[in-house]
Protein backbone atom coordinates (compact mmCIF):
# COMPACT_ATOMS: atom_id res chain seq x y z
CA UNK A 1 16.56 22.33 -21.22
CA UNK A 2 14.97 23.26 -24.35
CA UNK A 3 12.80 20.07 -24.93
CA UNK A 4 10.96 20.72 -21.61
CA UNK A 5 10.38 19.42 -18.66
CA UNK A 6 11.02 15.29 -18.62
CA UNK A 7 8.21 12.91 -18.64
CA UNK A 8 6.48 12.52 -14.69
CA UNK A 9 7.61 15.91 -13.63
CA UNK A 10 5.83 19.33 -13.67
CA UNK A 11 7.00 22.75 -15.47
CA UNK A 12 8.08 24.56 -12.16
CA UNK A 13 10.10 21.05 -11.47
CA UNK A 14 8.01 20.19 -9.11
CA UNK A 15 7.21 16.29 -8.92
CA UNK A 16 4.39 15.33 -10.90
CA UNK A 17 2.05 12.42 -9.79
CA UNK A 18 3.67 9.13 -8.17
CA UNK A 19 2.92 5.90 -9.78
CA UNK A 20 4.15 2.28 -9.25
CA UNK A 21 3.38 -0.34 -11.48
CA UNK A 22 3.90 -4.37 -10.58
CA UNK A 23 2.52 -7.73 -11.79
CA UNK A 24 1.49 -10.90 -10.03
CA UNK A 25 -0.34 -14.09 -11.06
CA UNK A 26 -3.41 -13.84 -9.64
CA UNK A 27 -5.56 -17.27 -9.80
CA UNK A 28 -2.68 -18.42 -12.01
CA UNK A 29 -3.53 -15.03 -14.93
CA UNK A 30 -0.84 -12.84 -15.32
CA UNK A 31 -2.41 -9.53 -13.84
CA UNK A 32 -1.00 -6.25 -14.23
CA UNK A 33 -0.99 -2.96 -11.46
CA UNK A 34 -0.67 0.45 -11.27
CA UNK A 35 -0.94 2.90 -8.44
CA UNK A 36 -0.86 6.27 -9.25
CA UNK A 37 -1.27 8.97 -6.32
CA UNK A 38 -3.07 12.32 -7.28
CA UNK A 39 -2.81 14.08 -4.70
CA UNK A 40 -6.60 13.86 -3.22
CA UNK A 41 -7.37 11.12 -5.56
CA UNK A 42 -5.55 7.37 -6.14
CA UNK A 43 -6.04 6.06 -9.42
CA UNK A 44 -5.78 1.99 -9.44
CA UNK A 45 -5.85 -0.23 -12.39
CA UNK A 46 -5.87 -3.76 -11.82
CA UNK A 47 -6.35 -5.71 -15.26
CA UNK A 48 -5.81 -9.22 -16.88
CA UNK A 49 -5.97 -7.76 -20.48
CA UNK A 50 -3.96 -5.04 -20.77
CA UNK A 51 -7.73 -2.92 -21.07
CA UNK A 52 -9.88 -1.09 -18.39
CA UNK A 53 -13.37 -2.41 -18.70
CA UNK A 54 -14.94 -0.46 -15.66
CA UNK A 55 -14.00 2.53 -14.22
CA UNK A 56 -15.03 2.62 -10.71
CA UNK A 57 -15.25 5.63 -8.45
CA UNK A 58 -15.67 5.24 -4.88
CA UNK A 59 -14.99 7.63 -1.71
CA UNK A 60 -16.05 7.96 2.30
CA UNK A 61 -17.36 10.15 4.35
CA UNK A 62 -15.27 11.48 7.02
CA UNK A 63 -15.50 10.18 10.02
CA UNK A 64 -17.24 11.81 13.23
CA UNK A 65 -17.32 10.86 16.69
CA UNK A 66 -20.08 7.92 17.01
CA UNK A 67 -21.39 8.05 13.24
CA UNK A 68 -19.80 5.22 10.91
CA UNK A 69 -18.15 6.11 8.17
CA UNK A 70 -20.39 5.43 5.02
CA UNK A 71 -18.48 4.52 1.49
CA UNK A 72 -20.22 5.31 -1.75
CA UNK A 73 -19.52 2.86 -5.12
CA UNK A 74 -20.33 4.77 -8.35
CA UNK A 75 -19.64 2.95 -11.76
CA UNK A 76 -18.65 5.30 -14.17
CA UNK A 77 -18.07 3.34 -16.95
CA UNK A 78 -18.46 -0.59 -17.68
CA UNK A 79 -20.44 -3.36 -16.78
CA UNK A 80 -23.05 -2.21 -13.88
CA UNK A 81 -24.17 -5.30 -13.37
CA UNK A 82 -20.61 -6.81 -12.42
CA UNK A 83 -21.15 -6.63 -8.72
CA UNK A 84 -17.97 -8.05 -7.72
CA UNK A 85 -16.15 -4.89 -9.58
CA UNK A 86 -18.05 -3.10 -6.78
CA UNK A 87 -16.69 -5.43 -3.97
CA UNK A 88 -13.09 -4.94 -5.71
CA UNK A 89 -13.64 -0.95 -5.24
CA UNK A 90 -15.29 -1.01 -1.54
CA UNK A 91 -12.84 -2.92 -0.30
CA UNK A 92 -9.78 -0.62 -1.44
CA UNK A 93 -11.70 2.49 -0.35
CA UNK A 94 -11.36 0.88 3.37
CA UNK A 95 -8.16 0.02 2.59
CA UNK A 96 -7.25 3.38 1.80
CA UNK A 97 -9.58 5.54 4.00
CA UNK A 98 -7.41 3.73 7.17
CA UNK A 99 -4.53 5.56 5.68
CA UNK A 100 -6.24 9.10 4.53
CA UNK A 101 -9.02 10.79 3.49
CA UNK A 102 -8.87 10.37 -0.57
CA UNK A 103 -11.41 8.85 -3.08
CA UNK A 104 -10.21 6.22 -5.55
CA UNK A 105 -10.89 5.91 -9.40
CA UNK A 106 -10.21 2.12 -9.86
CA UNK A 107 -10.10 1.13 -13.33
CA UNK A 108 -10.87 -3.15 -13.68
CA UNK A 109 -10.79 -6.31 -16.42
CA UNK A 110 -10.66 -9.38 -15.11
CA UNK A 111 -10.76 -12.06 -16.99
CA UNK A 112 -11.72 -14.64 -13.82
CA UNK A 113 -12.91 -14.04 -10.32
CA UNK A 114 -12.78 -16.32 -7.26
CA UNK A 115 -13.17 -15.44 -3.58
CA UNK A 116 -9.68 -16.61 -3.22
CA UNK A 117 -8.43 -14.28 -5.83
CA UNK A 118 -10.36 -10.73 -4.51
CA UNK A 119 -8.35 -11.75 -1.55
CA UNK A 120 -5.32 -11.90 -3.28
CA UNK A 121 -5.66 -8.79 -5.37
CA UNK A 122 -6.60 -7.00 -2.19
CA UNK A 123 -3.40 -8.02 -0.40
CA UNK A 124 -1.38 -7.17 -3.39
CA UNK A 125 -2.19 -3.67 -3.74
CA UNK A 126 -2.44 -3.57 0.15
CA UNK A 127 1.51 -4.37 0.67
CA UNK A 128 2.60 -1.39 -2.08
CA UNK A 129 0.12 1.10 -1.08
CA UNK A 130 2.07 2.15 1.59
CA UNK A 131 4.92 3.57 -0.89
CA UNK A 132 2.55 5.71 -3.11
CA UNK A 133 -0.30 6.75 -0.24
């Protein structure tokens, strides 16, 4: 085809990378997902205004017999002092480490937070991870 490869696939036709994209109301906001797999690296946007406003990298250690896995947090961009951003991206590197052994770039704007809500998000991404992981 003259006009290239199409959009989400590579030159050599391989596959390019695998995204999935859903919404859900989330403390009764409209909140939008996506999941896109990298390969070593999952890249998950969770936002209630169509913006990123932190972009959050975190990633484990592996795991050896009788040491704990330990998780670093990094903010890369955003608000540093938003501490339940951090919560947001610990709890989906545990999430994900259970399943493999990649690092996640979360990218986050919400516009409230409740206990009850992290919860939610959490199982949201939790119950579609499975397809793109």
């Amino acid at each position: 085809d003259p006009r290239g490869p199409p959009p989400g696939s590579a030159a050599r036709g391989e596959p390019g990378p695998r995204s999935i994209e859903f919404s859900a109301r989330i403390d009764d906001v409209p909140t939008d997902f996506v999941i896109t797999d990298f390969g070593s690296q999952l890249f998950i946007i969770v936002t209630q205004s169509a913006k990123i406003g932190s972009l959050i990298e975190a990633s484990a250690s592996d795991k050896e017999s009788g040491i704990e896995r330990t998780y670093e947090v990094r903010v890369l961009f955003g608000d540093r002092r938003a501490e339940h951003y951090r919560a947001y991206a610990r709890a989906l590197i545990e999430l994900i480490t259970a399943r493999s052994s990649r690092s996640i770039l979360l990218g986050i704007a919400l516009n409230q937070h409740s206990k009850a809500g992290f919860r939610q998000i959490i199982r949201e991404i939790e119950d579609r991870v499975v397809s793109v992981a």
